[in-house]
N, C-alpha and C. Protein backbone atom coordinates (compact mmCIF):
# COMPACT_ATOMS: atom_id res chain seq x y z
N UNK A 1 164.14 116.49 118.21
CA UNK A 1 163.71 115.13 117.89
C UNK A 1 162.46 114.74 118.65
N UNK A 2 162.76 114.86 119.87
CA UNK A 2 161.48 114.84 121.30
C UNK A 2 160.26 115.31 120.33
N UNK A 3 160.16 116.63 120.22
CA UNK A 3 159.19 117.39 119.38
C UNK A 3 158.31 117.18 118.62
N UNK A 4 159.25 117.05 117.66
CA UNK A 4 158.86 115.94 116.02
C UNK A 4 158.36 114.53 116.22
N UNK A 5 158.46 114.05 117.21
CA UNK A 5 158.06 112.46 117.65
C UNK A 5 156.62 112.51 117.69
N UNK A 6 156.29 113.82 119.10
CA UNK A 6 155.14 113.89 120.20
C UNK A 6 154.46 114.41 118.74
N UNK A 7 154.67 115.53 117.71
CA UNK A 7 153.70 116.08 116.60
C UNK A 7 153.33 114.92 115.89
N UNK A 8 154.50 114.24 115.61
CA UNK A 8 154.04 112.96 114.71
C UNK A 8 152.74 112.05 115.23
N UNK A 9 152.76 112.00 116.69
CA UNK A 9 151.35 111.25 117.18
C UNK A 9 150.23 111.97 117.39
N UNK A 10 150.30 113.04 117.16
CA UNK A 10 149.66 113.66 117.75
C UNK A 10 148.66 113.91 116.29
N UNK A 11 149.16 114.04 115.48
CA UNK A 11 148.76 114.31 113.79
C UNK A 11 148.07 112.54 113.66
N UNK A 12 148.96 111.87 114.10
CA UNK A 12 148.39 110.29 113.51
C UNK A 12 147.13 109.71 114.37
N UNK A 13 147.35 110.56 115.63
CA UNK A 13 145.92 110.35 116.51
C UNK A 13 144.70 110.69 115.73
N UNK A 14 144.62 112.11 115.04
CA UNK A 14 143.88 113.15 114.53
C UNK A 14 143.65 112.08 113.03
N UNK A 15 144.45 111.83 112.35
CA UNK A 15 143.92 110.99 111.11
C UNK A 15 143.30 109.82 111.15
N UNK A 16 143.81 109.20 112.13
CA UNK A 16 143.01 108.08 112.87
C UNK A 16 141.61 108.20 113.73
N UNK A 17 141.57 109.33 114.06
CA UNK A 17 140.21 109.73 114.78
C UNK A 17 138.83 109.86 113.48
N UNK A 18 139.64 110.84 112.12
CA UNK A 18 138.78 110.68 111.21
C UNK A 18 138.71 109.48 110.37
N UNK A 19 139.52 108.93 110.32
CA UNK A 19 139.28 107.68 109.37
C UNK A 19 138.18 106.62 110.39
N UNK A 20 138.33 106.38 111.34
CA UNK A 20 137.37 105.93 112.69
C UNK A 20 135.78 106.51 112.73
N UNK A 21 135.69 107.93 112.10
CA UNK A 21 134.41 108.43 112.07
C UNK A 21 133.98 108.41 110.72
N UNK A 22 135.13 108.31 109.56
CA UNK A 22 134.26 107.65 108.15
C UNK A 22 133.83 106.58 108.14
N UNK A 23 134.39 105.24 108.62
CA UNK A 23 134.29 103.89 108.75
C UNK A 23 132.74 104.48 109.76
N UNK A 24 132.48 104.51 110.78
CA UNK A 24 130.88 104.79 111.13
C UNK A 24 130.57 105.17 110.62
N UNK A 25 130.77 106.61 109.68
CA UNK A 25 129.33 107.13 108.83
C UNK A 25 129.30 106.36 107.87
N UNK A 26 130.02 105.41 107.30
CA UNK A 26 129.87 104.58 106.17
C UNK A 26 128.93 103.51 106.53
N UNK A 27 129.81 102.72 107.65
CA UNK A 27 128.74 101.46 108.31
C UNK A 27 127.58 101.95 108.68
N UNK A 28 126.57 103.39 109.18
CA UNK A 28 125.92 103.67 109.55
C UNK A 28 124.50 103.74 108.09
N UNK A 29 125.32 104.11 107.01
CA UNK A 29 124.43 104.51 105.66
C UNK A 29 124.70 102.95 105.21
N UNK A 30 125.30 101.90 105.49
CA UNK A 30 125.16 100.86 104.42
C UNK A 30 124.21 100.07 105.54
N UNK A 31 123.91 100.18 106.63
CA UNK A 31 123.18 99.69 107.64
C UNK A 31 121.18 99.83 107.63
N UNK A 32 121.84 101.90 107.18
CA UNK A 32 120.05 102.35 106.37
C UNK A 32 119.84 101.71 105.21
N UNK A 33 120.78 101.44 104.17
CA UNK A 33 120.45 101.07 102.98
C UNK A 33 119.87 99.88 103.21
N UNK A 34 120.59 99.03 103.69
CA UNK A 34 120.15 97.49 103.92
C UNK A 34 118.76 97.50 104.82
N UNK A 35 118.75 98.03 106.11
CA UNK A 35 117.24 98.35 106.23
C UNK A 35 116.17 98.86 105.46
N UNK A 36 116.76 100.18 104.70
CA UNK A 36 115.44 100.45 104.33
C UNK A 36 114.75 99.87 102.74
N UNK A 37 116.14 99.16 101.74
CA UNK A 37 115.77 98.18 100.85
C UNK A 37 114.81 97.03 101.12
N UNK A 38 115.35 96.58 102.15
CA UNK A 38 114.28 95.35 102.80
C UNK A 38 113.46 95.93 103.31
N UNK A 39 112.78 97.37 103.55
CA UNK A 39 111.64 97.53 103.74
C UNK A 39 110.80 97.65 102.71
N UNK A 40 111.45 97.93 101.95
CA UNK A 40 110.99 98.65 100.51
C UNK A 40 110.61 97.29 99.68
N UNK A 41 111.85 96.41 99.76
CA UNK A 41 111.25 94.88 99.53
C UNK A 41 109.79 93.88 99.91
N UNK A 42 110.00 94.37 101.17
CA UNK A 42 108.88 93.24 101.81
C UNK A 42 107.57 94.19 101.20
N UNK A 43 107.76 95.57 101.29
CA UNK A 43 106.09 96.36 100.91
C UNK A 43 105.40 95.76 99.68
N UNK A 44 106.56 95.71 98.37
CA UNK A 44 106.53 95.47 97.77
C UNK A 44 105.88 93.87 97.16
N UNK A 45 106.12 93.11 97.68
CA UNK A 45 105.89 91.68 98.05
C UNK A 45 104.49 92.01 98.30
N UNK A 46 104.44 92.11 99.93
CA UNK A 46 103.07 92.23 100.38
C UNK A 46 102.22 92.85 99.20
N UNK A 47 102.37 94.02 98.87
CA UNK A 47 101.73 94.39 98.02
C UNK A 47 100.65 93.95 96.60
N UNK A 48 102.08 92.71 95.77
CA UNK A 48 101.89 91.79 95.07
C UNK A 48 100.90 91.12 95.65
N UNK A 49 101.29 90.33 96.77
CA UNK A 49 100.57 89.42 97.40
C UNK A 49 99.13 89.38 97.19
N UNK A 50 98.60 90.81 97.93
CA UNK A 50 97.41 91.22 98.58
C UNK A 50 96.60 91.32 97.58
N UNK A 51 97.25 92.62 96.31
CA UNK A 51 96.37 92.64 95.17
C UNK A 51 96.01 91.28 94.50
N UNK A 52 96.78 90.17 94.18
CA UNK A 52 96.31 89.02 93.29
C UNK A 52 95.23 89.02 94.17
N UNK A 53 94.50 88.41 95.47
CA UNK A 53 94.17 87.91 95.90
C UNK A 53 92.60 88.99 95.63
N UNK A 54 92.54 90.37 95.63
CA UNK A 54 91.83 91.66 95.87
C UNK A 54 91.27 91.39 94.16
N UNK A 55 92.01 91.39 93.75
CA UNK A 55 91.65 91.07 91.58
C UNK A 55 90.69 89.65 91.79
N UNK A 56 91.40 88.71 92.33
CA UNK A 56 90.56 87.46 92.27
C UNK A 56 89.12 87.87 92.55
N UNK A 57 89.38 88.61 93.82
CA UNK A 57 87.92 88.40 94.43
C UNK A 57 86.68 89.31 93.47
N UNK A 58 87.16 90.54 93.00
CA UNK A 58 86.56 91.45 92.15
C UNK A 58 86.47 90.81 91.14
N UNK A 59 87.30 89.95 90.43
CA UNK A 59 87.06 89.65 89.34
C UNK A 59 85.70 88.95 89.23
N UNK A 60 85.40 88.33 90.28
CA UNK A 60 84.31 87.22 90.65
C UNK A 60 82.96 87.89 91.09
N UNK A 61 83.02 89.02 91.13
CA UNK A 61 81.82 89.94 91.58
C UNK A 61 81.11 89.50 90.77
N UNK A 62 79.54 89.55 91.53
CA UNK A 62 78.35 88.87 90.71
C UNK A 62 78.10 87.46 89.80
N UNK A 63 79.66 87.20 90.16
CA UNK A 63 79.84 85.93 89.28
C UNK A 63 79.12 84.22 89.78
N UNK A 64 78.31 83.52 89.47
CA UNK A 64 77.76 82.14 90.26
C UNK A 64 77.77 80.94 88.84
N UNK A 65 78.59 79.88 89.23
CA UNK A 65 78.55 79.24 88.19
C UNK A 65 76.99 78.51 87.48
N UNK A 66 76.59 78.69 88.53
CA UNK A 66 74.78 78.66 88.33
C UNK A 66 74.32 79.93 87.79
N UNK A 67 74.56 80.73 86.78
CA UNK A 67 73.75 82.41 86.91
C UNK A 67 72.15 81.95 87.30
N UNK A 68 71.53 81.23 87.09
CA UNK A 68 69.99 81.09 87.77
C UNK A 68 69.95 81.43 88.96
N UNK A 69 70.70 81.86 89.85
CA UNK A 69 71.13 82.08 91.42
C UNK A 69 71.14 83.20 91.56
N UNK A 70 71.54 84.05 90.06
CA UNK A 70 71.96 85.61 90.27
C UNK A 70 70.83 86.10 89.27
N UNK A 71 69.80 85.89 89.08
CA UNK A 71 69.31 86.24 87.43
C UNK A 71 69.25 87.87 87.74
N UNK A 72 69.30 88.38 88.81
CA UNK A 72 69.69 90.22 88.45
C UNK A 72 70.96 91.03 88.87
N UNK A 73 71.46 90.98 87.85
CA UNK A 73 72.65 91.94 87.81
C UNK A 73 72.74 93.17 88.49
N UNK A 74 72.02 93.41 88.41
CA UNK A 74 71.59 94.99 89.54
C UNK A 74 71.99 94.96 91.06
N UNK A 75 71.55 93.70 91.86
CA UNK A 75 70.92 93.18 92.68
C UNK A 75 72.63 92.62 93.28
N UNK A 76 73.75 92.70 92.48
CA UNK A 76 74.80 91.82 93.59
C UNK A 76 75.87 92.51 94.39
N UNK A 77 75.72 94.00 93.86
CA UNK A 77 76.40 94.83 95.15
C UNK A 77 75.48 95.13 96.35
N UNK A 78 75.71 94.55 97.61
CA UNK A 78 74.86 94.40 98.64
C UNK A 78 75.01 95.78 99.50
N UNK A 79 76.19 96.07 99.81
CA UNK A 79 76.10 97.49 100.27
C UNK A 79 77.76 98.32 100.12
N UNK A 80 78.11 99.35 99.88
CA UNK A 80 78.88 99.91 99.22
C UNK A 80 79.04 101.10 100.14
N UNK A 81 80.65 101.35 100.99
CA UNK A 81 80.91 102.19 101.06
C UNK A 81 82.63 102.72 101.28
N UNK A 82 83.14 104.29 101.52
CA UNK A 82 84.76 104.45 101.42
C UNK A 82 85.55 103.62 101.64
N UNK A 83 85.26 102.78 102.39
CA UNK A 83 86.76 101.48 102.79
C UNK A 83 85.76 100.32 103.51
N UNK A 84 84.59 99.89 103.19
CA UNK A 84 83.78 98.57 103.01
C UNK A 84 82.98 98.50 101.68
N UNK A 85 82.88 96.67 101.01
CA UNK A 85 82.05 96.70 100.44
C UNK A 85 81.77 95.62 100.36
N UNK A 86 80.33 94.85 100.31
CA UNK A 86 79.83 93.67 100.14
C UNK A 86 78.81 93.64 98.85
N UNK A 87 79.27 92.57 98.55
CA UNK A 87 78.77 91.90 97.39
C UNK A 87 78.43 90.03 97.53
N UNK A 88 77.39 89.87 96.11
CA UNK A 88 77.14 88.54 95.98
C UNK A 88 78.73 88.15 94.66
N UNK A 89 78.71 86.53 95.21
CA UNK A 89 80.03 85.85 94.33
C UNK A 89 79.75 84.39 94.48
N UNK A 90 80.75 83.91 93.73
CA UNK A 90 80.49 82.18 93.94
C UNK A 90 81.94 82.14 94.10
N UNK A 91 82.51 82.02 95.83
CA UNK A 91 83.88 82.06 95.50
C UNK A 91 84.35 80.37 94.97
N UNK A 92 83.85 80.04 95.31
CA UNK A 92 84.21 78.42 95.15
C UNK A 92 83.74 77.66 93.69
N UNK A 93 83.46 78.46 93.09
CA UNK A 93 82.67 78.06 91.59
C UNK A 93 81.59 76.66 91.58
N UNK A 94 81.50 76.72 92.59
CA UNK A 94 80.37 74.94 93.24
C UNK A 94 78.76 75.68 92.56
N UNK A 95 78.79 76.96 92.02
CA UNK A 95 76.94 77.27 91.81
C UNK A 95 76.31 77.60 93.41
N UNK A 96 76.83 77.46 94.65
CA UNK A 96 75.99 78.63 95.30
C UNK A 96 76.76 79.69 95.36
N UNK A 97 75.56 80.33 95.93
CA UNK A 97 75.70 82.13 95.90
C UNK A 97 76.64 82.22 97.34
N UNK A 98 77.42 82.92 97.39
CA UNK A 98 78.11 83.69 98.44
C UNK A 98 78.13 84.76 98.61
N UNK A 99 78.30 85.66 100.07
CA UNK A 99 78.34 86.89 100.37
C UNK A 99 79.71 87.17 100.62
N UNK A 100 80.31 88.05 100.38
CA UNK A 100 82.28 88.79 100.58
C UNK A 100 82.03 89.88 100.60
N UNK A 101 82.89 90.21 101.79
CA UNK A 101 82.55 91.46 102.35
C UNK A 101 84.46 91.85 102.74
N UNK A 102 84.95 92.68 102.40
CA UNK A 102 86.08 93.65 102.53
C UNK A 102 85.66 95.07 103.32
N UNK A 103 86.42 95.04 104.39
CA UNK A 103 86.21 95.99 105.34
C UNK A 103 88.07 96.17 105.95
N UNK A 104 87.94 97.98 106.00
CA UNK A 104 89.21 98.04 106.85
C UNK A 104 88.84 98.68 108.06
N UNK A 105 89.61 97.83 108.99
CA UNK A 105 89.66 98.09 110.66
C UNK A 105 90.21 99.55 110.73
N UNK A 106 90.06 100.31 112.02
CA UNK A 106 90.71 101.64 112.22
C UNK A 106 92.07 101.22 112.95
N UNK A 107 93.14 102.12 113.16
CA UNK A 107 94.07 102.30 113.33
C UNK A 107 94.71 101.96 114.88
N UNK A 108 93.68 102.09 115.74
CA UNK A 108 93.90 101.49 116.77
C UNK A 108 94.02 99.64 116.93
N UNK A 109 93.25 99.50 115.94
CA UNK A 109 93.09 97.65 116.00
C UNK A 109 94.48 96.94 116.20
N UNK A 110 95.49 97.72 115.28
CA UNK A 110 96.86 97.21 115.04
C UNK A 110 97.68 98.08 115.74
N UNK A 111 98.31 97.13 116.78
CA UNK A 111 99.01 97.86 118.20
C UNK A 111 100.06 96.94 117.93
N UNK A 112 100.80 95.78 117.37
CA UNK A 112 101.48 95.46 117.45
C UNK A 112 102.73 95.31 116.63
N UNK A 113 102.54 96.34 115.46
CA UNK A 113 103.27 97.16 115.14
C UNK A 113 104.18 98.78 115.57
N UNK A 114 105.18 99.57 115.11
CA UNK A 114 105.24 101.01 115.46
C UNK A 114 104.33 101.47 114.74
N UNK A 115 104.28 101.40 113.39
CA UNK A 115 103.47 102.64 112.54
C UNK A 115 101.82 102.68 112.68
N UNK A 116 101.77 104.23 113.25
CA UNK A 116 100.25 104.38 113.52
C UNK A 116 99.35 104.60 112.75
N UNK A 117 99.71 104.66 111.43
CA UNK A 117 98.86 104.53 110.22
C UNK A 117 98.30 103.25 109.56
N UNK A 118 99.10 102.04 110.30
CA UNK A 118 98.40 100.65 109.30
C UNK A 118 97.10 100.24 109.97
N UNK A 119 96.56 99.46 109.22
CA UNK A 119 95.07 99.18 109.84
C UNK A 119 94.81 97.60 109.41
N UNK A 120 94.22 96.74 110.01
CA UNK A 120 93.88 95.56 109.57
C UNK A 120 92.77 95.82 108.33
N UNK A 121 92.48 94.66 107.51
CA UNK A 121 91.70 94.73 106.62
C UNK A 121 91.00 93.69 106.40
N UNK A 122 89.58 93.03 107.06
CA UNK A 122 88.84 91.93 107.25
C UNK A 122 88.12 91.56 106.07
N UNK A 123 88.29 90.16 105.51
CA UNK A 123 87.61 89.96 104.24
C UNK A 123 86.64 88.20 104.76
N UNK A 124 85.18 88.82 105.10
CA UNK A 124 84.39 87.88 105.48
C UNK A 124 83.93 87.50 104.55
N UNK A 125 83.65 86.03 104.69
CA UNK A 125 83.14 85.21 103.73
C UNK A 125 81.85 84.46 103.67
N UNK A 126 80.54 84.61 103.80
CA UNK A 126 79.59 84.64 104.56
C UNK A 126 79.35 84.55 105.80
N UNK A 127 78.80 83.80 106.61
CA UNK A 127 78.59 83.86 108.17
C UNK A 127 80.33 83.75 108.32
N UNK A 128 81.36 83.30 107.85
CA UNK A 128 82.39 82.85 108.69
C UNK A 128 83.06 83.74 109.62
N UNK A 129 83.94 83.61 110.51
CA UNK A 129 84.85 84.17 111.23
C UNK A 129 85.83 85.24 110.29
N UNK A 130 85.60 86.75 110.32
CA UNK A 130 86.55 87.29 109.20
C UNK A 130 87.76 86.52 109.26
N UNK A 131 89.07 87.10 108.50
CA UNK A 131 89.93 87.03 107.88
C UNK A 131 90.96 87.89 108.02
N UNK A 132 91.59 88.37 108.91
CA UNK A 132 92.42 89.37 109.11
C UNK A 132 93.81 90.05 108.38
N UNK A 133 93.88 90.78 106.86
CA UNK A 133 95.17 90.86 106.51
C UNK A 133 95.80 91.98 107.05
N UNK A 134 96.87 91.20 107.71
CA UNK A 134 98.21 92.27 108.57
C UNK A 134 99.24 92.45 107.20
N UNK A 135 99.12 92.85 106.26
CA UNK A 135 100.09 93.65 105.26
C UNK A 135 100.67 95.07 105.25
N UNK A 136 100.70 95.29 106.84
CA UNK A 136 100.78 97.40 107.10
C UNK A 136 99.95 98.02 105.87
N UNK A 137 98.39 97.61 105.40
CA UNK A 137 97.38 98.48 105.34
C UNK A 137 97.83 99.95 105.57
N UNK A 138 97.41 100.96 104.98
CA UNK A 138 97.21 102.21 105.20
C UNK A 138 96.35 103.19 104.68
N UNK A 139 95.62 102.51 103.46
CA UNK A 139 94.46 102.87 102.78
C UNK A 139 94.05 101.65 102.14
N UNK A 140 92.71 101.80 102.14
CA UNK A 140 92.08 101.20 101.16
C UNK A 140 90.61 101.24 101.07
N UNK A 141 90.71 102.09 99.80
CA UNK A 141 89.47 103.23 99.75
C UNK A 141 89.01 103.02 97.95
N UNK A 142 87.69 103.06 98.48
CA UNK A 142 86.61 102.73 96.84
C UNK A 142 86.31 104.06 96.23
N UNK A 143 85.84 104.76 94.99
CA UNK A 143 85.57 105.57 94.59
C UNK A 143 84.36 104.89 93.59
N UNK A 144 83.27 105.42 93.32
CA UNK A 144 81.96 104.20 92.75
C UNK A 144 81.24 105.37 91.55
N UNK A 145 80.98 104.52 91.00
CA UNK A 145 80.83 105.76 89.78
C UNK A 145 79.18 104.67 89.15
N UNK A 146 78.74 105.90 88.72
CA UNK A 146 77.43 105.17 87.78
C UNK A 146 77.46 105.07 86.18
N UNK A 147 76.40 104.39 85.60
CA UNK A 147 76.59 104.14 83.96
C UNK A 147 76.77 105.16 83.21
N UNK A 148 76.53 106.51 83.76
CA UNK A 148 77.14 107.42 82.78
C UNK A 148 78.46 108.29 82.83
N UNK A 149 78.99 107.60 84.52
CA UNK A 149 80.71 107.87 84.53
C UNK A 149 80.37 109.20 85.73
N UNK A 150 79.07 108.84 86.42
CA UNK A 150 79.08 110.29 87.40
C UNK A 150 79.62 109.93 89.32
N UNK A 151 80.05 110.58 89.46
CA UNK A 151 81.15 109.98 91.04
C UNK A 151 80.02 109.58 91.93
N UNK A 152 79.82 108.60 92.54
CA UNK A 152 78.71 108.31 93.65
C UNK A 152 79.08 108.78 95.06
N UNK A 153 78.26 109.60 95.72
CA UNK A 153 79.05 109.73 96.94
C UNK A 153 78.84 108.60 97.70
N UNK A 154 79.88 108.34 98.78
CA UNK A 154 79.79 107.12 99.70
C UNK A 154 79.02 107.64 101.14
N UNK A 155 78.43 106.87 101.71
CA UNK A 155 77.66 105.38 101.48
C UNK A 155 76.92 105.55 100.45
N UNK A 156 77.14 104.58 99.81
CA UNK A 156 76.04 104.38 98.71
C UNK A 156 74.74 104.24 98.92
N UNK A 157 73.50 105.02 98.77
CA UNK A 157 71.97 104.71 99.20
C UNK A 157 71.62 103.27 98.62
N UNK A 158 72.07 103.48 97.28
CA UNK A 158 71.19 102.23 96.15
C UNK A 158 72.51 101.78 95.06
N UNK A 159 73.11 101.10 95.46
CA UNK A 159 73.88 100.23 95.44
C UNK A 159 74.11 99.62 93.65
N UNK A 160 72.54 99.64 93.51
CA UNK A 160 72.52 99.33 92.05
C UNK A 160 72.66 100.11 91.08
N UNK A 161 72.84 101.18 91.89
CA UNK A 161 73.40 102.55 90.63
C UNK A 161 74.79 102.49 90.69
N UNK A 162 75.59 101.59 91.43
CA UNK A 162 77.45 100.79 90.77
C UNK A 162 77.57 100.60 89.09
N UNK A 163 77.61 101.16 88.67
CA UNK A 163 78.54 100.57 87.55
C UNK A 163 79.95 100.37 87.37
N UNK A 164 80.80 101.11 87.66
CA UNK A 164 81.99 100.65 88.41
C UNK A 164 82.93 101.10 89.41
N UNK A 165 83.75 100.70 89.51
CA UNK A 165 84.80 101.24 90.92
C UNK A 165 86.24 101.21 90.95
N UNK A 166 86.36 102.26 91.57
CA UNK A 166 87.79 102.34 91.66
C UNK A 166 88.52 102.01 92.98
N UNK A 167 89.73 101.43 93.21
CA UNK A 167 89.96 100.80 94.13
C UNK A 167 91.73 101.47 94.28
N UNK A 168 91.66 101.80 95.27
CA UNK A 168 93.10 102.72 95.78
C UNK A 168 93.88 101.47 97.18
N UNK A 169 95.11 101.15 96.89
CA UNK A 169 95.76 100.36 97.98
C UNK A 169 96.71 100.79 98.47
N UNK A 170 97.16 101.27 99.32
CA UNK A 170 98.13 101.88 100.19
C UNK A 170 98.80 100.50 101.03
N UNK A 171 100.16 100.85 100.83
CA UNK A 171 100.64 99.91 102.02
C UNK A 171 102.36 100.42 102.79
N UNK A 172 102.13 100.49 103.76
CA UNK A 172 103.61 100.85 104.41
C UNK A 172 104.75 99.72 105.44
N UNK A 173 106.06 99.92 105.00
CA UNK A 173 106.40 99.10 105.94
C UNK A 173 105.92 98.60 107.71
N UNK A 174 105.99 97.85 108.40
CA UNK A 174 105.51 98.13 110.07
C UNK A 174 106.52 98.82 111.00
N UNK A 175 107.80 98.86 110.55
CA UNK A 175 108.69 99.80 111.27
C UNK A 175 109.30 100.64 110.34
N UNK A 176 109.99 101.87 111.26
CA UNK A 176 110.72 102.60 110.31
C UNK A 176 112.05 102.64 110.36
N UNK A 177 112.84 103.77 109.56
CA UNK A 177 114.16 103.77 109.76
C UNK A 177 114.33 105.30 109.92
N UNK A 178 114.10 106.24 111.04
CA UNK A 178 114.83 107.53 111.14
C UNK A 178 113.16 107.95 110.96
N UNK A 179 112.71 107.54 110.98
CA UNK A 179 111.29 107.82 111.28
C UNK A 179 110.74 107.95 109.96
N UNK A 180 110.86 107.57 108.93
CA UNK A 180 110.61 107.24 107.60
C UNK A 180 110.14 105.48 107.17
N UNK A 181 108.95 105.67 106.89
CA UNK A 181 108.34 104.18 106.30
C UNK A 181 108.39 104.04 105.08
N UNK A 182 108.55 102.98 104.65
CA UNK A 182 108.82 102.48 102.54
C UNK A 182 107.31 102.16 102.60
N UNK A 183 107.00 102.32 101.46
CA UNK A 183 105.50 102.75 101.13
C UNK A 183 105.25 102.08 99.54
N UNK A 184 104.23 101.67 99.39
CA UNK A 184 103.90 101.31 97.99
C UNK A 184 102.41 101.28 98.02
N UNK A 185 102.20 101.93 96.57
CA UNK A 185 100.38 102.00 96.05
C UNK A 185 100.43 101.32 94.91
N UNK A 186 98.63 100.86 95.05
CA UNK A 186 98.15 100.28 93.58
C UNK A 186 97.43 101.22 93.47
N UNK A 187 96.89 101.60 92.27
CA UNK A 187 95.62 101.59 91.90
C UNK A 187 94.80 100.78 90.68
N UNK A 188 93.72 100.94 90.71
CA UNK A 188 92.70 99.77 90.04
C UNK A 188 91.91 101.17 89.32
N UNK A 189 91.96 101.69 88.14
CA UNK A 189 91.50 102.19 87.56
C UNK A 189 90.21 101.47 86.89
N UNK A 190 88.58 101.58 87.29
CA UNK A 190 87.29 101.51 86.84
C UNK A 190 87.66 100.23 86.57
N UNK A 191 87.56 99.66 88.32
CA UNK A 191 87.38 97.87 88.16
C UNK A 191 86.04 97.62 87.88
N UNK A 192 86.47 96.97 86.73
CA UNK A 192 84.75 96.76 86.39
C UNK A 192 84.40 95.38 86.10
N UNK A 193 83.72 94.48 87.18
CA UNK A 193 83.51 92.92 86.99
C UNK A 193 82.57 92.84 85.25
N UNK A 194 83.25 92.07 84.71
CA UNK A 194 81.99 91.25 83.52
C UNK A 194 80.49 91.45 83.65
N UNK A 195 80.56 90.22 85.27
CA UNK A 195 79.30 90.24 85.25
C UNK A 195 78.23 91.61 85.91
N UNK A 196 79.36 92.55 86.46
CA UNK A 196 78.41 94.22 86.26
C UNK A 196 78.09 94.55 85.75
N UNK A 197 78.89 94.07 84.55
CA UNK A 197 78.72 95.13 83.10
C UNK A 197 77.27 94.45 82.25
N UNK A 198 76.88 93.30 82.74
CA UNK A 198 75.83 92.62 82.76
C UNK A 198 74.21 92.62 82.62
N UNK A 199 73.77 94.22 82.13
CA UNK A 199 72.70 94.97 82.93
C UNK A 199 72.15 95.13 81.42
């Protein structure tokens, strides 16, 4: 009887030890899931976010509700290169001319995140104080092509040989989970403003 008692606990210790280590590996994977969905969420978001705002501004390239301000089309990509570019715009549709300039910071700038791949991304608006977007950046890179569809290498010498561009957006969560970041891309296949096409 003694025997059969001490086996009986001894077996119920042992089933209880594993049912104790499914309940953690379970809580442990519904813990990643829930982290790494909401990472995958917020990229996603940001993502949305950033591009409306990236379309607005392109869309407006060369654009002045005065065109007497712009009379050469040639003349409103100011300088063009892999991950900067400035151009003339009217962001405010008031008829003057404005300068916007999109530039991404290097990788050191952003320390107050873990992931060593995001980078700030400064969008100046003439003389003003840039603009800093913290969206965990991780690319954001132009590809510039001329009127007969031939690849421009970057920096661009002459600026007015743009006819259009391609625009690549990378973005990653700022922390990870197991050393894995949620990640989301756009791309902008031959953004091409109106008023470029203008010539």
């Amino acid at each position: 009887m003694g025997n059969s008692t001490i086996l009986d606990i001894m077996v119920s210790f042992v089933v209880a030890g594993f049912l104790f280590l499914m309940v953690i590996r379970i809580s442990g994977g519904t813990a990643e899931a829930t982290f790494v969905s909401g990472n995958d969420l917020t990229v996603q978001e940001n993502l949305v976010s950033f591009v409306r705002i990236v379309e607005n501004d392109f869309r407006l390239l060369g654009y002045c509700a005065n065109h007497k301000k712009l009379p050469d089309p040639l003349a409103v990509i100011l300088s063009a290169d892999s991950n900067r570019i400035k151009f003339l715009t009217d962001i405010e549709s008031d008829g003057e001319v404005d300068t916007l300039e999109y530039a991404l910071g290097d990788s050191t700038s952003l320390r107050s995140t873990s992931n060593p791949k995001d980078r700030p991304l400064y969008r100046t608006v003439n003389s003003e104080p840039p603009i800093a977007y913290l969206f965990g950046i991780t690319k954001f890179a132009f590809e510039y092509y001329s009127t007969l569809g031939d690849t421009l290498v970057p920096p661009i010498s002459d600026p007015r040989s743009i006819h259009s561009i391609n625009l690549t957006i990378g973005l990653e969560s700022p922390s990870a989970y197991d050393d894995k970041y949620s990640s989301a891309y756009w791309r902008q296949l031959r953004l091409t403003s109106r008023n470029l096409n203008n010539r």
